[in-house]
Protein backbone atom coordinates (compact mmCIF):
# COMPACT_ATOMS: atom_id res chain seq x y z
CA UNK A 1 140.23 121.55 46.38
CA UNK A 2 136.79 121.92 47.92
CA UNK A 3 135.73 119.87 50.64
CA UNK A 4 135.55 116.04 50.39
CA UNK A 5 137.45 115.85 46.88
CA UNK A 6 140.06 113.96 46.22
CA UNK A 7 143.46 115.22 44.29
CA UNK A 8 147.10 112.84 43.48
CA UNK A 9 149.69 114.68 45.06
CA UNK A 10 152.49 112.83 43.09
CA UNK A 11 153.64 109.07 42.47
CA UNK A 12 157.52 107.34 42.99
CA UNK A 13 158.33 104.29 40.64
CA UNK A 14 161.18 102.01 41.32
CA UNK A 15 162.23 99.11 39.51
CA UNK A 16 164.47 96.50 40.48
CA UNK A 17 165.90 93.43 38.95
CA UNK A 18 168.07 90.41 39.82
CA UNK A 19 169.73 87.65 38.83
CA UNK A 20 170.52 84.37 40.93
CA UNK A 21 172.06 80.74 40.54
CA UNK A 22 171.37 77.77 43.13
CA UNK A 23 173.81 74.93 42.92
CA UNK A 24 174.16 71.23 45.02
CA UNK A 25 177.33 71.60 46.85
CA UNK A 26 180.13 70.23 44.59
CA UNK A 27 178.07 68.37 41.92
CA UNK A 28 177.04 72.05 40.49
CA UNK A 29 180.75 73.01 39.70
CA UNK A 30 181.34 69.53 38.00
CA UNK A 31 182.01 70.55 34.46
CA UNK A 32 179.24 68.95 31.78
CA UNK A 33 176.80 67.28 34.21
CA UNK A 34 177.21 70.49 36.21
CA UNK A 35 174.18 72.24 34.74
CA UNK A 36 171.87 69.15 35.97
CA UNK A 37 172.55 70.33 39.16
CA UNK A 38 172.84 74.26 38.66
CA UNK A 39 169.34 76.60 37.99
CA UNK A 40 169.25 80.18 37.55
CA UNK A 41 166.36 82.39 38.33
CA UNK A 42 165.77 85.76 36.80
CA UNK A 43 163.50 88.43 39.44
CA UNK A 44 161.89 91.94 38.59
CA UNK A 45 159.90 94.01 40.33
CA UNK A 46 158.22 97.14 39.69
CA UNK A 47 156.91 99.08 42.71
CA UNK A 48 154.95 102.39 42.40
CA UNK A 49 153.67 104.79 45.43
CA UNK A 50 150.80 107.25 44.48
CA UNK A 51 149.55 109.40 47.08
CA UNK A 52 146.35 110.95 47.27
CA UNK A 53 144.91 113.79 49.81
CA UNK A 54 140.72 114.27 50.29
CA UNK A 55 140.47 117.08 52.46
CA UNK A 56 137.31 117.17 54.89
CA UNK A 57 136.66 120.30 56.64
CA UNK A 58 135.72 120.40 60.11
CA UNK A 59 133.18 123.17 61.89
């Protein structure tokens, strides 16, 4: 690299996902009106690191 350009070193991906159910105490396990009470939430994420180096030369 000459001086004061910029070069990606490399890059990490991760991807994560999750399921999760919130119920009312009691009223959620109650079979047939349970679901009134009951919601479930899908979650992804996707997270990516990219690093980059810019050398500056010093005299």
């Amino acid at each position: 690299l000459k001086d004061g350009e910029t070069a990606m070193i490399g890059g990490l991906i991760s991807e994560d996902a999750g399921d999760s159910t919130r119920a009312v105490p009691v009223l959620g396990a109650v079979p047939v009106v349970g679901r009134a009470f009951r919601s479930k939430a899908t979650r992804t994420s996707r997270t990516e690191l990219v690093i980059f180096l810019t050398p500056k030369l010093i005299r």
